[in-house]
Protein backbone atom coordinates (compact mmCIF):
# COMPACT_ATOMS: atom_id res chain seq x y z
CA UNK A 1 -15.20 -12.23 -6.35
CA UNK A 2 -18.18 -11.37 -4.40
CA UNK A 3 -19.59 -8.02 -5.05
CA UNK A 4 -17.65 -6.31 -1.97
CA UNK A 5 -14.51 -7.15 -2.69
CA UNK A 6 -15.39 -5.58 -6.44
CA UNK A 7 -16.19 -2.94 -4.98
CA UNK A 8 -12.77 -2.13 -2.36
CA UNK A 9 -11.31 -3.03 -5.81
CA UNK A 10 -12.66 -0.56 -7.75
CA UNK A 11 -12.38 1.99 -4.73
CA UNK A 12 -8.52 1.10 -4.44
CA UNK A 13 -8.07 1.92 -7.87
CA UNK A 14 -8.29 5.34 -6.97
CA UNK A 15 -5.40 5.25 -4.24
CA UNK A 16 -3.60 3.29 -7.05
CA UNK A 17 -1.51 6.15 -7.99
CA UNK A 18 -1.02 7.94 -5.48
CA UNK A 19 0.07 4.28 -3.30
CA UNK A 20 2.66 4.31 -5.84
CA UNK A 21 4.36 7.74 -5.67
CA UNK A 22 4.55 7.87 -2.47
CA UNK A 23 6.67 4.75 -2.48
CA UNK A 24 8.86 5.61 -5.30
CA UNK A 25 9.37 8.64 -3.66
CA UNK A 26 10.65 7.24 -0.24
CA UNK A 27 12.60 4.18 -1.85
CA UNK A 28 13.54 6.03 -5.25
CA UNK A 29 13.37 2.42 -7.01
CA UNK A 30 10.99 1.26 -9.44
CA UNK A 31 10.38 -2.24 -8.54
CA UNK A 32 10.59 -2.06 -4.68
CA UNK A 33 8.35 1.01 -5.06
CA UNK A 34 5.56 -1.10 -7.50
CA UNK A 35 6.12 -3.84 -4.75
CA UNK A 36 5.47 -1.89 -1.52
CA UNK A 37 2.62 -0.06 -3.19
CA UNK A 38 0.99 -3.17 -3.98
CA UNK A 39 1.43 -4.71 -0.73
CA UNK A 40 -0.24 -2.06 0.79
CA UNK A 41 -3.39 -1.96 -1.34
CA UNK A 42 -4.02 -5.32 -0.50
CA UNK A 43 -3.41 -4.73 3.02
CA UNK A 44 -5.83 -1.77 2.29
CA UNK A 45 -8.32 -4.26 0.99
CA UNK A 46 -8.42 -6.25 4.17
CA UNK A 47 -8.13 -3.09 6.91
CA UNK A 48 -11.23 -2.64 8.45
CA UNK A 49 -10.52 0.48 9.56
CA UNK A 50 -9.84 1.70 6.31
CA UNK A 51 -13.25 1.28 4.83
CA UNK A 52 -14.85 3.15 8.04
CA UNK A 53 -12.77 6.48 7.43
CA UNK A 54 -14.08 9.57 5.62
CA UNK A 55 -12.50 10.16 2.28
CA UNK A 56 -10.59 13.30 3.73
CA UNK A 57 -9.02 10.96 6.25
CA UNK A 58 -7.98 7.74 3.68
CA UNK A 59 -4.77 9.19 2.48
CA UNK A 60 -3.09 9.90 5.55
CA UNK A 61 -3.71 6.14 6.62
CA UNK A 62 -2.30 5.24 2.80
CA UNK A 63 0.79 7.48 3.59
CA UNK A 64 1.23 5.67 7.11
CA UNK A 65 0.57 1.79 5.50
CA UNK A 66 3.15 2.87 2.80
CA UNK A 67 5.61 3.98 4.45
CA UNK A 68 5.42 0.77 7.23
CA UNK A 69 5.75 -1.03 3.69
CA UNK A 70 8.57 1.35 2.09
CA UNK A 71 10.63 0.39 5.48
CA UNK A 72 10.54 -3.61 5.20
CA UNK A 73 11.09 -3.37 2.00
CA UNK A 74 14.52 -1.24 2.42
CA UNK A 75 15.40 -2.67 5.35
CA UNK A 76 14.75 -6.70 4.29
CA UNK A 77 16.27 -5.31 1.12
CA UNK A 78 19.69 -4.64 2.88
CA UNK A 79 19.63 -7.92 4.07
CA UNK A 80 19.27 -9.27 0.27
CA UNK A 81 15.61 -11.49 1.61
CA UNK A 82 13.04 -8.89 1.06
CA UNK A 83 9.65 -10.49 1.28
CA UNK A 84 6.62 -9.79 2.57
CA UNK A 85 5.75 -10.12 6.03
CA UNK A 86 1.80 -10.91 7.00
């Protein structure tokens, strides 16, 4: 890894927690909610966008990537082929 990516890494590790509880509390299911939260850290890790927004402004865009992932996941879910997209 080259030092950047150790660094949105270490930086992601903070949203880590909070990634997660939002999605456990939207699809009330442990391993959908570990799945969607880590999808969206690593779609974190790659949005430009992202890394250009105040701290004040990050979680917001976390809630808003979470949720986008909490909704494939329950609706690919329904269909019994839940995967990621991307």
């Amino acid at each position: 890894m080259t030092g950047l990516w150790l660094q949105k890494a270490e930086e992601l590790r903070k949203y880590e927690t909070v990634c997660y509880q939002i999605c456990f509390s939207i699809l009330n299911e442990t391993v959908a909610a570990e799945q969607a939260a880590e999808h969206t850290l690593l779609d974190l890790a790659l949005d430009e966008r992202f890394w250009q927004l105040p701290d004040h402004k990050r979680r917001p865009h976390i809630l808003r990537m979470a949720f986008g992932q909490c909704v494939a996941v329950r609706t690919e879910a329904k269909s019994g082929e839940w995967r990621r997209k991307g």
